[in-house]
PDB file of N, CA and C in Angstrom:
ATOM      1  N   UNK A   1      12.739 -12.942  -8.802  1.00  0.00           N
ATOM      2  CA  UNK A   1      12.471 -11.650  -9.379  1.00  0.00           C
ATOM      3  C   UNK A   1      11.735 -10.809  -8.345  1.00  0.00           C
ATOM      4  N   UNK A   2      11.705  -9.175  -8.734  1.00  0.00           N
ATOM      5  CA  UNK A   2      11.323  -8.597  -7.596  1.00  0.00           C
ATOM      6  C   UNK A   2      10.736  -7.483  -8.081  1.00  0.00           C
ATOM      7  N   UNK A   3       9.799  -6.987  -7.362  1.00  0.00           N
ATOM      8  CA  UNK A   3       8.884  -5.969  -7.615  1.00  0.00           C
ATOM      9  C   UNK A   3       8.943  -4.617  -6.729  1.00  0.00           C
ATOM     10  N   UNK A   4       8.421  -3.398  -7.379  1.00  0.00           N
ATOM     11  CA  UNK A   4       8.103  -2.732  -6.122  1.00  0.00           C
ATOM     12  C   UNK A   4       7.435  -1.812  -7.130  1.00  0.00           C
ATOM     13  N   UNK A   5       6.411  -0.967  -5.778  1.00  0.00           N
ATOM     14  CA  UNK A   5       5.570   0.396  -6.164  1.00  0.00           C
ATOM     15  C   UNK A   5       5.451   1.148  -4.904  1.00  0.00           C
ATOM     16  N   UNK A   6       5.151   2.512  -5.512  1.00  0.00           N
ATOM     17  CA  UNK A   6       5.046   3.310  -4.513  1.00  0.00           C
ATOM     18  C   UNK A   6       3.584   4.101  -5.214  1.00  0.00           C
ATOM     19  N   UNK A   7       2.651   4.739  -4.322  1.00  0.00           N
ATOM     20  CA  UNK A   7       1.408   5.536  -4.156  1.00  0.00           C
ATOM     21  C   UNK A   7       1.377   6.418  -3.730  1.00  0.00           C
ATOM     22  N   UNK A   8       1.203   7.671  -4.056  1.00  0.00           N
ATOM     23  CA  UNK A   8       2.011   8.767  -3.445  1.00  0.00           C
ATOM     24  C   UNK A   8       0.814  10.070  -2.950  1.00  0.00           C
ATOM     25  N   UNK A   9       0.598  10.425  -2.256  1.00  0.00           N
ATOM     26  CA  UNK A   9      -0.689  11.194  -1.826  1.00  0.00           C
ATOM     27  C   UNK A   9      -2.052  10.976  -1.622  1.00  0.00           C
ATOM     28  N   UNK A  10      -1.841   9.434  -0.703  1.00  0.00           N
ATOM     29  CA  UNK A  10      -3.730   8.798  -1.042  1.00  0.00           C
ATOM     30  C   UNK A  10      -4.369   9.830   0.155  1.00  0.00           C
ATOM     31  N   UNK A  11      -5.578   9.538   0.093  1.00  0.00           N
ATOM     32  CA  UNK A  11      -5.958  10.362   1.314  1.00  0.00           C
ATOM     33  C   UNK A  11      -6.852   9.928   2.036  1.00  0.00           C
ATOM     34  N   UNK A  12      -5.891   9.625   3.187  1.00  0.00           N
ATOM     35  CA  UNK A  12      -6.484   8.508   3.926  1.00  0.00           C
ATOM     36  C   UNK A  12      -5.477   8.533   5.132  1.00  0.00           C
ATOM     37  N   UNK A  13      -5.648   8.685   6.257  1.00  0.00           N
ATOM     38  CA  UNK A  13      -4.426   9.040   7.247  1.00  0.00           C
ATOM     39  C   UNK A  13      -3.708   7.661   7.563  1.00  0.00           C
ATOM     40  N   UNK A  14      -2.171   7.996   7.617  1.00  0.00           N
ATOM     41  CA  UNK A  14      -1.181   6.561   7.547  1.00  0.00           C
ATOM     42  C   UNK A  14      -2.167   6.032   8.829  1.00  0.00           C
ATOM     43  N   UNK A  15      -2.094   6.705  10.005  1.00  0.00           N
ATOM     44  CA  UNK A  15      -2.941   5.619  11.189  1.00  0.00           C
ATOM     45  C   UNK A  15      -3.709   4.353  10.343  1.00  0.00           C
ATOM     46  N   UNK A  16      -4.892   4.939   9.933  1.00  0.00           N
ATOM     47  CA  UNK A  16      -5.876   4.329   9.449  1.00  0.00           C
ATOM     48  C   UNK A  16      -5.118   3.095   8.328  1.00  0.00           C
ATOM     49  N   UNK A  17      -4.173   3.610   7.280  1.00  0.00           N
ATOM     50  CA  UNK A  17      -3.927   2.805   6.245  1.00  0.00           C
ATOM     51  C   UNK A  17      -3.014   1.513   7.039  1.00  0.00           C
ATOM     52  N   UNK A  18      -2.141   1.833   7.963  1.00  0.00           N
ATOM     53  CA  UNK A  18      -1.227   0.975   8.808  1.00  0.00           C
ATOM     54  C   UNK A  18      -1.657   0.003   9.473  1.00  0.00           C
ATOM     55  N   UNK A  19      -3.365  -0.335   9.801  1.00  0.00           N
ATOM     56  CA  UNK A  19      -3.747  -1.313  10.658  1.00  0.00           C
ATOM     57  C   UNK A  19      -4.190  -2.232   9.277  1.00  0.00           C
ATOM     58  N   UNK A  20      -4.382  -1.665   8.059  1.00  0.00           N
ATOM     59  CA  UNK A  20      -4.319  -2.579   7.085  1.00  0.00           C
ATOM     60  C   UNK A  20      -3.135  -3.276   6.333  1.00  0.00           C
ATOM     61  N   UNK A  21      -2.096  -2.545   6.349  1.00  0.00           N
ATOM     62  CA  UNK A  21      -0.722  -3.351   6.049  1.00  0.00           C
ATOM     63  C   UNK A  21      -0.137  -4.184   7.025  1.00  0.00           C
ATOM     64  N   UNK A  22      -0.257  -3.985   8.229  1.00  0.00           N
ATOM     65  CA  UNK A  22       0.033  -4.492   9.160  1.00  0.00           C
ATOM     66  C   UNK A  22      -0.446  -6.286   8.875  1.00  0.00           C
ATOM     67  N   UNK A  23      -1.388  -6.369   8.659  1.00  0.00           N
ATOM     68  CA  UNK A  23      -2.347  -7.603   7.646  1.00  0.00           C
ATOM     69  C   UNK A  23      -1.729  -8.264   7.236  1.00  0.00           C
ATOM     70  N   UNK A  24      -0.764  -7.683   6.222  1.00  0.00           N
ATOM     71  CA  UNK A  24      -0.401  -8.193   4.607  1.00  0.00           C
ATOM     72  C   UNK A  24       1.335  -8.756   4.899  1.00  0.00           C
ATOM     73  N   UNK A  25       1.287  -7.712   5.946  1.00  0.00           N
ATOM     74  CA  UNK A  25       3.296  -8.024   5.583  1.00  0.00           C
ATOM     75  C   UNK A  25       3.718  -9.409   5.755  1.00  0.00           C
ATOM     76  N   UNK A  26       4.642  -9.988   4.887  1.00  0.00           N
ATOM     77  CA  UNK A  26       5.226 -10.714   4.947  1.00  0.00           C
ATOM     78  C   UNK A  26       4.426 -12.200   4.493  1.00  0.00           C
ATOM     79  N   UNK A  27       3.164 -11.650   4.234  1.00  0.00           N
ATOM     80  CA  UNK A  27       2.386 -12.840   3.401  1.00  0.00           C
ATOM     81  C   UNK A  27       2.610 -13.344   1.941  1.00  0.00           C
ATOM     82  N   UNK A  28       2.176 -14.473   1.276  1.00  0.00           N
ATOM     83  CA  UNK A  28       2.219 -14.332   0.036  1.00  0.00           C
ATOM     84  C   UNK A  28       1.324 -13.724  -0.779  1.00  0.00           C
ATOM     85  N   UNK A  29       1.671 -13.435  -1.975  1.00  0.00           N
ATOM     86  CA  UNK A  29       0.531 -12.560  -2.682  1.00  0.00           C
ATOM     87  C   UNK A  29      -0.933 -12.856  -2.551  1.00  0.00           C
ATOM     88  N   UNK A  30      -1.144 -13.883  -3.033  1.00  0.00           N
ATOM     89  CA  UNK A  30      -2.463 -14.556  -3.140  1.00  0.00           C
ATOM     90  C   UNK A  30      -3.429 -14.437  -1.919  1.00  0.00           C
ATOM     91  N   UNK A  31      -2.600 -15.025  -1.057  1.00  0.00           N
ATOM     92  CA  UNK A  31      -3.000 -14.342   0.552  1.00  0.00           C
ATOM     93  C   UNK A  31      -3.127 -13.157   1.111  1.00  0.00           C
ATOM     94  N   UNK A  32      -2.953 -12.189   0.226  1.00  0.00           N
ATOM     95  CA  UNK A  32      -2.630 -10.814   0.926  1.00  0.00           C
ATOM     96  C   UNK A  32      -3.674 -10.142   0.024  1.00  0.00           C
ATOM     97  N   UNK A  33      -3.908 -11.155  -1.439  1.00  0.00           N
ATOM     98  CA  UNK A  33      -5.518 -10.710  -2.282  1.00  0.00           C
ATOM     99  C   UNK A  33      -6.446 -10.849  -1.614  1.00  0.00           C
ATOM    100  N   UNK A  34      -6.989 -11.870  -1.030  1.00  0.00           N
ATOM    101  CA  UNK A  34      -7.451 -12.776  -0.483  1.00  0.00           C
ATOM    102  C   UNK A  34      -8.255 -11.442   0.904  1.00  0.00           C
ATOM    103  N   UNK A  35      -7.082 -11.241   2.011  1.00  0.00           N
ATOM    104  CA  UNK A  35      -7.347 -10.349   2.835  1.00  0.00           C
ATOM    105  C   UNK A  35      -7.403  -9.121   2.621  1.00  0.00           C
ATOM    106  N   UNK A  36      -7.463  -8.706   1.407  1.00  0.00           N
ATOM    107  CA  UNK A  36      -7.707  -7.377   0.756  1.00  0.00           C
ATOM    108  C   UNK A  36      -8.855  -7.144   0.379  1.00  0.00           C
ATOM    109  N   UNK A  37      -9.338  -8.384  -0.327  1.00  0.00           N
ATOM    110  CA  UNK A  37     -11.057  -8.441  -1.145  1.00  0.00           C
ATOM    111  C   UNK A  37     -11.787  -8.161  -0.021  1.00  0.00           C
ATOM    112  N   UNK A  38     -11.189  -9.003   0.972  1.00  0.00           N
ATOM    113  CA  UNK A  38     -12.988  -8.975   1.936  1.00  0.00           C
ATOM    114  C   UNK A  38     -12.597  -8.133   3.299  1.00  0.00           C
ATOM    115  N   UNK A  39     -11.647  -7.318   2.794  1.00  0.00           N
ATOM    116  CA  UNK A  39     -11.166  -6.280   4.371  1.00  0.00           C
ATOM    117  C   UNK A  39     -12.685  -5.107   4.220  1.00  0.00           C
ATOM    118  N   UNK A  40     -12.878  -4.511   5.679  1.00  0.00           N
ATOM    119  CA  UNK A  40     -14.286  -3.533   5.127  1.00  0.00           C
ATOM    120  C   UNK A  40     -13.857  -2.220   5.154  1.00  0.00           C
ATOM    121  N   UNK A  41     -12.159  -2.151   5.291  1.00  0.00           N
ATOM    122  CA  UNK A  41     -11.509  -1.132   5.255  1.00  0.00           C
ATOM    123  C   UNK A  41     -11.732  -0.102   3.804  1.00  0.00           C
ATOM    124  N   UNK A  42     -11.780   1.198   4.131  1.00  0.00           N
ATOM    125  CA  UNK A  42     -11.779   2.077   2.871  1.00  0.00           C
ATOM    126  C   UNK A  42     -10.079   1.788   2.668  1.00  0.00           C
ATOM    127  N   UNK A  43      -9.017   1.529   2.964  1.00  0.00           N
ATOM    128  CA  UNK A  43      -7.677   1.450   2.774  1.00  0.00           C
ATOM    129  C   UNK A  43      -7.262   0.639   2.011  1.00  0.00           C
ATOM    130  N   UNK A  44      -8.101  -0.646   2.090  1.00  0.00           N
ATOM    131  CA  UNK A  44      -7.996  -1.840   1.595  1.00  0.00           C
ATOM    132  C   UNK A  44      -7.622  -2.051  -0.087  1.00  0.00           C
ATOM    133  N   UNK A  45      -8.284  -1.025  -0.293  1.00  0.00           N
ATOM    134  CA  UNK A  45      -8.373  -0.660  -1.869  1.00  0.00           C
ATOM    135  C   UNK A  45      -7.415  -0.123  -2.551  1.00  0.00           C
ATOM    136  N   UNK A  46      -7.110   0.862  -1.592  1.00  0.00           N
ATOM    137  CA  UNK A  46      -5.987   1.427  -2.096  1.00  0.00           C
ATOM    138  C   UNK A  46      -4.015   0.909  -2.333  1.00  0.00           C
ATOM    139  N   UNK A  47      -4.392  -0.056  -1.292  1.00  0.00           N
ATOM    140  CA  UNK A  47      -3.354  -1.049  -0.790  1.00  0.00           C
ATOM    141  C   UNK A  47      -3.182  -1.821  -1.979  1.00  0.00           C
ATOM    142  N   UNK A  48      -4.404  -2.380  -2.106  1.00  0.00           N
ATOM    143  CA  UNK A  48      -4.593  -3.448  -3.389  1.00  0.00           C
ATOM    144  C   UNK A  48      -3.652  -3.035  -4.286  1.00  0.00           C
ATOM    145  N   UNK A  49      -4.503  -1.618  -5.060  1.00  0.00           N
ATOM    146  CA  UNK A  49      -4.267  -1.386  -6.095  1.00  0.00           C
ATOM    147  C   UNK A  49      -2.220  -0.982  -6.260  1.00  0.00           C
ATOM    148  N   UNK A  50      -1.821  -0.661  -4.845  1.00  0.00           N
ATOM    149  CA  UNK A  50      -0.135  -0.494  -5.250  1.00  0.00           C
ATOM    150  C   UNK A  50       0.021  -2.002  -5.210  1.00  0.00           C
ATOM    151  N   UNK A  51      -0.509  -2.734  -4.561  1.00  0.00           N
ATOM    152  CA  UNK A  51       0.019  -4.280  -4.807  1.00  0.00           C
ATOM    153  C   UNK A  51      -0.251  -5.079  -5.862  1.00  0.00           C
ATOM    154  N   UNK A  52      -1.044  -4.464  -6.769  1.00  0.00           N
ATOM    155  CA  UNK A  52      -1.377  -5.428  -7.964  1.00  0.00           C
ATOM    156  C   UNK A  52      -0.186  -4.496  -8.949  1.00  0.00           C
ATOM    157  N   UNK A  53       0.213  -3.053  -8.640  1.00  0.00           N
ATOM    158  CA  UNK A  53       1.247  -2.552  -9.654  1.00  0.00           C
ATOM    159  C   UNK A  53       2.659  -3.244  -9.059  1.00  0.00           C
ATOM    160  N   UNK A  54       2.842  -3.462  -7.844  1.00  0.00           N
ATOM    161  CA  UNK A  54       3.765  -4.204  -7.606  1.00  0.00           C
ATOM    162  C   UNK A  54       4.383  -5.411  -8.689  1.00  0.00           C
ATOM    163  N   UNK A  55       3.317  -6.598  -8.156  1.00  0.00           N
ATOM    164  CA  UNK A  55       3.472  -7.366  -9.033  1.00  0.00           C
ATOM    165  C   UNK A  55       3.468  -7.395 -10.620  1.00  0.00           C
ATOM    166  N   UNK A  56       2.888  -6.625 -11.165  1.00  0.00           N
ATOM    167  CA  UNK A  56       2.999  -6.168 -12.148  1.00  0.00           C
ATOM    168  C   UNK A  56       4.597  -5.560 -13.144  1.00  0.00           C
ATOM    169  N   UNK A  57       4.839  -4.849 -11.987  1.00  0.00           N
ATOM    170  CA  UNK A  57       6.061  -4.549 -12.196  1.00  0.00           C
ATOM    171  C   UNK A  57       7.355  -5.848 -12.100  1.00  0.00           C
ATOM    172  N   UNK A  58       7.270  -6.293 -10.921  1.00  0.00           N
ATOM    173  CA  UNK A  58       7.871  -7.596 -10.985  1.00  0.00           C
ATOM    174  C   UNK A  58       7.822  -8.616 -12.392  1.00  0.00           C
ATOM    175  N   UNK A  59       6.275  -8.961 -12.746  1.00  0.00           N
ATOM    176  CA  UNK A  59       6.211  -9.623 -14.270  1.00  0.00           C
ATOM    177  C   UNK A  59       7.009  -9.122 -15.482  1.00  0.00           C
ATOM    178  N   UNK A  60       6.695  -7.746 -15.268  1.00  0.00           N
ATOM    179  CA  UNK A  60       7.563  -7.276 -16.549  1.00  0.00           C
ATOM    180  C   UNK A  60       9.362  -7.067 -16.634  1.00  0.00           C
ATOM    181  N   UNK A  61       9.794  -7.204 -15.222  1.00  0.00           N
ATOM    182  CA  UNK A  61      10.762  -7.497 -14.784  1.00  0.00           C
ATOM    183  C   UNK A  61      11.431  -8.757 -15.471  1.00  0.00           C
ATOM    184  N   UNK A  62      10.887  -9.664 -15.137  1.00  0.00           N
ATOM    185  CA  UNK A  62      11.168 -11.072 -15.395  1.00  0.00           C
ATOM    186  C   UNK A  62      11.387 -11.180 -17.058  1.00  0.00           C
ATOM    187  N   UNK A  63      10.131 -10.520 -17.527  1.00  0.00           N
ATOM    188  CA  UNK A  63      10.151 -10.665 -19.152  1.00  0.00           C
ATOM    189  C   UNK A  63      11.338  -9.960 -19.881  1.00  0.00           C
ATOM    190  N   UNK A  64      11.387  -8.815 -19.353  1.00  0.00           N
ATOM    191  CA  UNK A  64      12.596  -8.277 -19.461  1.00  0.00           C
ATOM    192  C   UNK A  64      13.956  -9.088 -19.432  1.00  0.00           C
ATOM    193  N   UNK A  65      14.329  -9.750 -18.619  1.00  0.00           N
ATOM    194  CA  UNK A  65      15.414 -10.419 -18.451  1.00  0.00           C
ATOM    195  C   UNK A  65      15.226 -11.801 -18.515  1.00  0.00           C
ATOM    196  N   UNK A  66      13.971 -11.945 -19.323  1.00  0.00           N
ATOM    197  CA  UNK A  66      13.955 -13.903 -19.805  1.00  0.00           C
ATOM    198  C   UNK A  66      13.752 -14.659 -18.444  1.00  0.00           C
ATOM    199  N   UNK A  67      13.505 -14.106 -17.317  1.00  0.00           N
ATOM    200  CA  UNK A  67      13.461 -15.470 -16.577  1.00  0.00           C
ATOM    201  C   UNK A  67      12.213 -15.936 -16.379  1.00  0.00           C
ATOM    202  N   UNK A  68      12.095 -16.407 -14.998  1.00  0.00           N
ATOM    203  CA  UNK A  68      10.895 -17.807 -15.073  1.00  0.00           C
ATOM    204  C   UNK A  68       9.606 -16.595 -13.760  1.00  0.00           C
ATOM    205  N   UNK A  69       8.966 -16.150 -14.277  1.00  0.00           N
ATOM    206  CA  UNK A  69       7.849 -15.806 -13.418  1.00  0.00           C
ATOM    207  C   UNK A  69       6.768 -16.343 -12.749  1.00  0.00           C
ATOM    208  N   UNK A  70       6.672 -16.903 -11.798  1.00  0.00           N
ATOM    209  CA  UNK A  70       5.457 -17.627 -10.416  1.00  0.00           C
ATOM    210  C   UNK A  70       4.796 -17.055 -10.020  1.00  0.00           C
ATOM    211  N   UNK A  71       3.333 -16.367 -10.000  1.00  0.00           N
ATOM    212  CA  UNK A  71       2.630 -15.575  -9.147  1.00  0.00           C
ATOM    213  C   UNK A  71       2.503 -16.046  -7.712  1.00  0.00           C
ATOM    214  N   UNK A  72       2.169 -17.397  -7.947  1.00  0.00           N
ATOM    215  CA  UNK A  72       2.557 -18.584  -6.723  1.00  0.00           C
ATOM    216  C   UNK A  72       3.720 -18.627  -5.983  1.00  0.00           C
ATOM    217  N   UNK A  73       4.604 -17.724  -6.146  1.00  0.00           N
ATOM    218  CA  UNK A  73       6.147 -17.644  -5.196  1.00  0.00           C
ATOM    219  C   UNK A  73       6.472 -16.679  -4.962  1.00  0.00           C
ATOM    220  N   UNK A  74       5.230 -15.531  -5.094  1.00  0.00           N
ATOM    221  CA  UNK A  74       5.982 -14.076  -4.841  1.00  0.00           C
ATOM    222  C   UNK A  74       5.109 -13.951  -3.181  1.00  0.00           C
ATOM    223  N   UNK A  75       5.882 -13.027  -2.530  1.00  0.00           N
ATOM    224  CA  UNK A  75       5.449 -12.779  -1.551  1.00  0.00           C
ATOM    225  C   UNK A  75       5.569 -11.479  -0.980  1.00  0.00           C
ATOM    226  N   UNK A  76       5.507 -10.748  -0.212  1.00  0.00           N
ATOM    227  CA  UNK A  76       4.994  -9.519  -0.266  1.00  0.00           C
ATOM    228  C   UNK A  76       6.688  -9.310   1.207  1.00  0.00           C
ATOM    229  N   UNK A  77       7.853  -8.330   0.852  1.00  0.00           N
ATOM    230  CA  UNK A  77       8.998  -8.253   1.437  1.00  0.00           C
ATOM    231  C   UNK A  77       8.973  -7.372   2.328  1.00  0.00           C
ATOM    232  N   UNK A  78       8.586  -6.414   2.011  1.00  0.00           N
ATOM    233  CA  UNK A  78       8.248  -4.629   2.732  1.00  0.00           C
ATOM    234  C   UNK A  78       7.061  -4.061   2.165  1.00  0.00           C
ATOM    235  N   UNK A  79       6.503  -3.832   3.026  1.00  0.00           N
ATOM    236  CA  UNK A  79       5.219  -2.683   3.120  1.00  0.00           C
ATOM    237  C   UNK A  79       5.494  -1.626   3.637  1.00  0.00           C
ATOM    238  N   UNK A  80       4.970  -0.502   3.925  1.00  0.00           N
ATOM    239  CA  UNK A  80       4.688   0.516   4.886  1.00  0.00           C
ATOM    240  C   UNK A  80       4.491   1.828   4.298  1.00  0.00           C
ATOM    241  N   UNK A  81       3.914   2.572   4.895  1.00  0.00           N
ATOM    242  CA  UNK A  81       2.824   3.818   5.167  1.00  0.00           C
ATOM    243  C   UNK A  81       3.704   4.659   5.627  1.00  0.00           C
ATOM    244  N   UNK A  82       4.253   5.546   4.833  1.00  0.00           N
ATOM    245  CA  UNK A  82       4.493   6.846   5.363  1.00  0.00           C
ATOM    246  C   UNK A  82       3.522   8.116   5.224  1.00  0.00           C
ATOM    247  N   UNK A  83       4.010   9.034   6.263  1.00  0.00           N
ATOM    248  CA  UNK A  83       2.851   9.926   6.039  1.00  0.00           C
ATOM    249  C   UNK A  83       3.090  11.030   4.884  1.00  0.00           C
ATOM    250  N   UNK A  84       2.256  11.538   4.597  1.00  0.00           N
ATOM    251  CA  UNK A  84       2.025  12.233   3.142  1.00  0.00           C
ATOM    252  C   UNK A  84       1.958  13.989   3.791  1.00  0.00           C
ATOM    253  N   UNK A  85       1.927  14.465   2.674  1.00  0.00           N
ATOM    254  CA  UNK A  85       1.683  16.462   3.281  1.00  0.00           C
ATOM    255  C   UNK A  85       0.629  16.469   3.444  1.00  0.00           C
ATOM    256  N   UNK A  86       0.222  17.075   4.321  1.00  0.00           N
ATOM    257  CA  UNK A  86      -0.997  17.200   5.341  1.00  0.00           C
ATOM    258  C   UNK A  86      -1.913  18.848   4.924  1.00  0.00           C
ATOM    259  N   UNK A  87      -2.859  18.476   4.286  1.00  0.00           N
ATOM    260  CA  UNK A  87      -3.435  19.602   4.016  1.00  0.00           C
ATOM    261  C   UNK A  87      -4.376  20.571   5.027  1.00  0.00           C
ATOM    262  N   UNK A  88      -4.389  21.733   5.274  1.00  0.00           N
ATOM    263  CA  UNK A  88      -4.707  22.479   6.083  1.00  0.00           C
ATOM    264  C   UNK A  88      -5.693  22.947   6.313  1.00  0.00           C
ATOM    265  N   UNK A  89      -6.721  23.110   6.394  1.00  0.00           N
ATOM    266  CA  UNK A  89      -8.295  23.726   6.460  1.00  0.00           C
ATOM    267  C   UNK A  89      -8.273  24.437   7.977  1.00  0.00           C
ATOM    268  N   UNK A  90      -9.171  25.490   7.774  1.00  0.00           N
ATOM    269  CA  UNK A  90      -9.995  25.911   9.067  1.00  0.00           C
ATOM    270  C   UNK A  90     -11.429  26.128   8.439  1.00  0.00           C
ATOM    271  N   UNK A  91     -12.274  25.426   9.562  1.00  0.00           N
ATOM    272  CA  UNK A  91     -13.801  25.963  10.014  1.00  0.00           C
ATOM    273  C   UNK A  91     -13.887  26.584  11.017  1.00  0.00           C
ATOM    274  N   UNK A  92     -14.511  27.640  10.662  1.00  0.00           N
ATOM    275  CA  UNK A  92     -15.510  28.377  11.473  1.00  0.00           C
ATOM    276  C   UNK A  92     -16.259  27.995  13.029  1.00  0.00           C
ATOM    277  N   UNK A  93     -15.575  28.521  13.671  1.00  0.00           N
ATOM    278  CA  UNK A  93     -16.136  28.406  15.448  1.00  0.00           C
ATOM    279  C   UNK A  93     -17.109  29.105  15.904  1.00  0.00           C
ATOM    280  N   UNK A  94     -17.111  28.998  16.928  1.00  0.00           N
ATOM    281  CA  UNK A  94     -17.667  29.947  17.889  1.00  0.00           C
ATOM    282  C   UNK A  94     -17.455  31.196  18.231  1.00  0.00           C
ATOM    283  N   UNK A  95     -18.092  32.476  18.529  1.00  0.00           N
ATOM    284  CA  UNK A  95     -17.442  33.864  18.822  1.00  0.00           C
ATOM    285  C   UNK A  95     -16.201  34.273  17.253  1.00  0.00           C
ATOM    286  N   UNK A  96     -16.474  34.070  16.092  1.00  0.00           N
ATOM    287  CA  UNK A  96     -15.382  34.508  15.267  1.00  0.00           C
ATOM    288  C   UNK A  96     -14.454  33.785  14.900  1.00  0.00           C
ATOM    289  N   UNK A  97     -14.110  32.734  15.895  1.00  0.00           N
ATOM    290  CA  UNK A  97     -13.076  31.941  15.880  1.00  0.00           C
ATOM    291  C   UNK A  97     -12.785  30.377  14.145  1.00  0.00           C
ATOM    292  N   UNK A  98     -11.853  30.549  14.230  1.00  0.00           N
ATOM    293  CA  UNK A  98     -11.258  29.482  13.532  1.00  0.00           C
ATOM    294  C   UNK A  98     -11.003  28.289  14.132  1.00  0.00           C
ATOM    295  N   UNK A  99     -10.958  27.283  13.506  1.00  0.00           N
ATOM    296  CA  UNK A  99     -10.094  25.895  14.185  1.00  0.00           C
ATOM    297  C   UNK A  99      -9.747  25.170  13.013  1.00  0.00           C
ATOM    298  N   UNK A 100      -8.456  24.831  13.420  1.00  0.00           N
ATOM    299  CA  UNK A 100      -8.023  23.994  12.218  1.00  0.00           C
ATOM    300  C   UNK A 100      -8.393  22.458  11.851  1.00  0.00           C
ATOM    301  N   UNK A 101      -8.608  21.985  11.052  1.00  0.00           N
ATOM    302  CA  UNK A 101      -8.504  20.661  10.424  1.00  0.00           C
ATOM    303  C   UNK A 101      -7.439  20.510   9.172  1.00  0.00           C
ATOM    304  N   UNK A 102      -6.934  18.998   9.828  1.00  0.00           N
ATOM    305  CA  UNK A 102      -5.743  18.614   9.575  1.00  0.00           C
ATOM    306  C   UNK A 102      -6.383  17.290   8.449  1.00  0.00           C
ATOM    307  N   UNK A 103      -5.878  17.607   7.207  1.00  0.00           N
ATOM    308  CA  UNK A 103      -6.393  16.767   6.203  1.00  0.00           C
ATOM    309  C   UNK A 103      -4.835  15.848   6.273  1.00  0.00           C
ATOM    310  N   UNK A 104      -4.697  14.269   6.091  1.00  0.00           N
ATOM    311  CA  UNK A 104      -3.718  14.074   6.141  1.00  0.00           C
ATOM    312  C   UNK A 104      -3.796  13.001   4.628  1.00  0.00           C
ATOM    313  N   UNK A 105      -2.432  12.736   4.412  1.00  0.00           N
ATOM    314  CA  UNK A 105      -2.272  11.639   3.075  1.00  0.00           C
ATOM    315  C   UNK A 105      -1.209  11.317   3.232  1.00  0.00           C
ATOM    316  N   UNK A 106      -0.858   9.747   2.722  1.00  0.00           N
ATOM    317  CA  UNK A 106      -0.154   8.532   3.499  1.00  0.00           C
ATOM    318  C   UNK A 106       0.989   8.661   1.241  1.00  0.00           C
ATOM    319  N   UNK A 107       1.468   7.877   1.544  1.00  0.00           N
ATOM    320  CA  UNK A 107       2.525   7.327   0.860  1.00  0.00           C
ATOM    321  C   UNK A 107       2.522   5.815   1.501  1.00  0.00           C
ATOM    322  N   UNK A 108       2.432   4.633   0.121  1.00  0.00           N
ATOM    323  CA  UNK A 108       2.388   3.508   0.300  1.00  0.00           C
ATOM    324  C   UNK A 108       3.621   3.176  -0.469  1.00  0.00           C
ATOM    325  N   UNK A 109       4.179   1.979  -0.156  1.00  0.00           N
ATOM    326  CA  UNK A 109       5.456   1.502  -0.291  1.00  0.00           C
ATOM    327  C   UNK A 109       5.308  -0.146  -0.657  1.00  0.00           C
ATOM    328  N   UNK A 110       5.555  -0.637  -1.360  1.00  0.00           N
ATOM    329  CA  UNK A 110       5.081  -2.267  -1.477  1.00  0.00           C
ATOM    330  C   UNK A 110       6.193  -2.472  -2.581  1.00  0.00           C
ATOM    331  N   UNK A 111       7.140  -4.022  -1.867  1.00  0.00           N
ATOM    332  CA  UNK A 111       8.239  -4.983  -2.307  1.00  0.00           C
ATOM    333  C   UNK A 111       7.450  -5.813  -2.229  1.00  0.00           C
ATOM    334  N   UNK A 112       7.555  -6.503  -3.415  1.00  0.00           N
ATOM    335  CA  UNK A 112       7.613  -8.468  -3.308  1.00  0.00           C
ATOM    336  C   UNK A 112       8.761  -9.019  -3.933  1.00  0.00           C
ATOM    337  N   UNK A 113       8.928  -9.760  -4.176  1.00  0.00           N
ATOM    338  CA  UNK A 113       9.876 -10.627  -4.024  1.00  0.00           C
ATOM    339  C   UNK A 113       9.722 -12.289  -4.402  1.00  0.00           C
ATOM    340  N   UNK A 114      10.443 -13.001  -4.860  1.00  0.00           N
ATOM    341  CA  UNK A 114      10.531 -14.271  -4.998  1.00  0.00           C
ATOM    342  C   UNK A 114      10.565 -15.096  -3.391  1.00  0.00           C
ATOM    343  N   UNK A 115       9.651 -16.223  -3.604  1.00  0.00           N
ATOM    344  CA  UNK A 115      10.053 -16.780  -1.625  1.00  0.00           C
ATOM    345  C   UNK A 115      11.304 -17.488  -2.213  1.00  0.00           C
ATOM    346  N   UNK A 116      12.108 -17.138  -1.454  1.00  0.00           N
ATOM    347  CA  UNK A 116      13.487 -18.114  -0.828  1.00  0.00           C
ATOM    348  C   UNK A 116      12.974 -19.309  -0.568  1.00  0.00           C
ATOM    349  N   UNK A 117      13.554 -20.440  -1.408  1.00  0.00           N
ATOM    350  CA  UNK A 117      13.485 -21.528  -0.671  1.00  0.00           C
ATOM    351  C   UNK A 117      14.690 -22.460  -0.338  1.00  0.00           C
ATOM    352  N   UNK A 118      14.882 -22.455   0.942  1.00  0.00           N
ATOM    353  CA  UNK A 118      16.293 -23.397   1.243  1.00  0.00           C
ATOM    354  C   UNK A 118      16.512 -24.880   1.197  1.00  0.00           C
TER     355      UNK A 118
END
């Protein structure tokens, strides 16, 4: 059975959120809780929380169609961080001047999946 979620406007720049998925991919769930709880990342959290709707979604999946659900066999298929619309600000410079700041927000993406076993 298989899961997925998406998070859509966190705000938090993909850079920053990407050295935390980078972590997770291709781990199993439990393991990817595990390095989520005790990451000291502000990202960490946010990651979590599409990965616990992930699985979530996956459970109700299963119930849906009667089959056999393992939290113990799911594993995490695709991750990744796209970047989000980038909000625009200017402060106030020097001599009159403006300068911009670039507010940015990521889009999170999270598959799990049943592990294959051969």
């Amino acid at each position: 059975m298989s899961g997925q979620a998406i998070q859509r406007t966190v705000r938090q720049s993909p850079r920053k959120m990407r050295l935390v998925v980078d972590e997770i991919r291709g781990k199993d769930v439990n393991e990817a809780y595990a390095i989520l709880k005790f990451s000291k990342k502000l990202a960490a959290r946010q990651i979590e929380k599409t990965l616990r709707s992930a699985v979530a979604n996956a459970e109700q999946l299963a119930l849906q169609n009667d089959e056999a659900f393992d939290l113990d066999e799911l594993q995490i298929t695709y991750a990744v961080i796209n970047a989000g619309k980038t909000l625009h600000r200017f402060k106030p410079a020097a001599q009159g001047r403006a300068t911009p700041i670039r507010k940015r927000t990521s889009h999170v993406v999270i598959h799990v999946a049943m592990r294959e076993t051969n």
